[in-house]
C-alpha atoms as a PDB file:
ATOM      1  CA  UNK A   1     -31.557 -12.616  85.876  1.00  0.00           C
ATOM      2  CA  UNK A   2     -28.920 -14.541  83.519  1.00  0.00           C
ATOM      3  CA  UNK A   3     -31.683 -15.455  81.532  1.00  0.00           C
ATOM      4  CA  UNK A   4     -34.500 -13.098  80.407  1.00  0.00           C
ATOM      5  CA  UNK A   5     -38.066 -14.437  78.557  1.00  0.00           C
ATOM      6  CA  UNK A   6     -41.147 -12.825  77.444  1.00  0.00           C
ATOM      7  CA  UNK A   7     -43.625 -13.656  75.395  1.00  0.00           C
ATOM      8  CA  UNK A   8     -44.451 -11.763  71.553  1.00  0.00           C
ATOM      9  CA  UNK A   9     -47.789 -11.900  70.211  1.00  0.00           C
ATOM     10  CA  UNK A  10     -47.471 -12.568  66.069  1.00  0.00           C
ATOM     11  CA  UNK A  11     -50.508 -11.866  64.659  1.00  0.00           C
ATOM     12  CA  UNK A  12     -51.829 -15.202  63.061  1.00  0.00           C
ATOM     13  CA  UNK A  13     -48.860 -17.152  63.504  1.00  0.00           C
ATOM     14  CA  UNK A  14     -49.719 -17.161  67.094  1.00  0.00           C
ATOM     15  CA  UNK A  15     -47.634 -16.499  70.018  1.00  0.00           C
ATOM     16  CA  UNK A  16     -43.682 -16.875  70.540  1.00  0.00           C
ATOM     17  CA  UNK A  17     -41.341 -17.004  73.566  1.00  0.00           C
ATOM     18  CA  UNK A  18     -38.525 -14.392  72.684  1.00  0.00           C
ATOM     19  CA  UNK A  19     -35.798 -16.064  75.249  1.00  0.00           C
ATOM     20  CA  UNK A  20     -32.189 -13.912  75.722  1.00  0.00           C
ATOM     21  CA  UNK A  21     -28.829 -14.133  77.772  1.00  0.00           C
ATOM     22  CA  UNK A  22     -28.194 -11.095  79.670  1.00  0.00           C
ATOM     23  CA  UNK A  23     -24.456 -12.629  80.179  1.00  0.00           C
ATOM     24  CA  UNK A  24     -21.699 -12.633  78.419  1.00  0.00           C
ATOM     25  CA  UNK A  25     -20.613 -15.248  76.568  1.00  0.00           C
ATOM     26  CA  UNK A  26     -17.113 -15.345  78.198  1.00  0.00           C
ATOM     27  CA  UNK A  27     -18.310 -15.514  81.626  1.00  0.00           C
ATOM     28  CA  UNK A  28     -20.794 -18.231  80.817  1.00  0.00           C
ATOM     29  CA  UNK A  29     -17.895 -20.170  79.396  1.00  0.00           C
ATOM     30  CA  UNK A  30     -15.544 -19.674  82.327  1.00  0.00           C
ATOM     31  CA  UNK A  31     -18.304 -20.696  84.837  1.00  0.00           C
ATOM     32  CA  UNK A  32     -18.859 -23.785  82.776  1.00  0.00           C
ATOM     33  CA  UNK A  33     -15.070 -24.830  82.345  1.00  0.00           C
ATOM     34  CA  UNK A  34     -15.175 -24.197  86.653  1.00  0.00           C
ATOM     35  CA  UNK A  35     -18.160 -26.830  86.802  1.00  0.00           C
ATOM     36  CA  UNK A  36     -16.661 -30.579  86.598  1.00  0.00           C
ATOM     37  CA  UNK A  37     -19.511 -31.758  84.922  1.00  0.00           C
ATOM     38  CA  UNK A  38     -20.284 -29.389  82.356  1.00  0.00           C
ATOM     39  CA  UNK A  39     -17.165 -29.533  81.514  1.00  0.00           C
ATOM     40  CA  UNK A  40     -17.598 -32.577  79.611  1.00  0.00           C
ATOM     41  CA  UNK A  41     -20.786 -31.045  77.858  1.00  0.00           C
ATOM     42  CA  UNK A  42     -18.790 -27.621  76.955  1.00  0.00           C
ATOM     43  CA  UNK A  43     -16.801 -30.123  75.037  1.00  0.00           C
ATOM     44  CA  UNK A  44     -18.719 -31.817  73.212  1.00  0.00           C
ATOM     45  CA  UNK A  45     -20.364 -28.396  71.888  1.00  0.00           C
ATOM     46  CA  UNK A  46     -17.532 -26.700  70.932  1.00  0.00           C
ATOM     47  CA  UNK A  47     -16.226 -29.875  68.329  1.00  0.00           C
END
């Protein structure tokens, strides 16, 4: 999938959710821009 999570056992500081983006970052950002209302959202981030 797009996004990829598994979960990392740390000893005594317990267990963690390791969570990473198998896409690119330029495709993510030219689905966004296509999507009306994330478009909004995307630009807000980016300021």
């Amino acid at each position: 999938g797009i996004v990829n999570a598994r979960v990392v056992s740390l000893g005594r500081y317990g267990r963690t959710k390791i969570i990473k983006i198998s896409a690119s970052l330029k495709s993510i950002e030219e689905g966004l821009q296509e999507d009306l209302f994330m478009l909004g959202v995307t630009e807000l981030v980016t300021r």
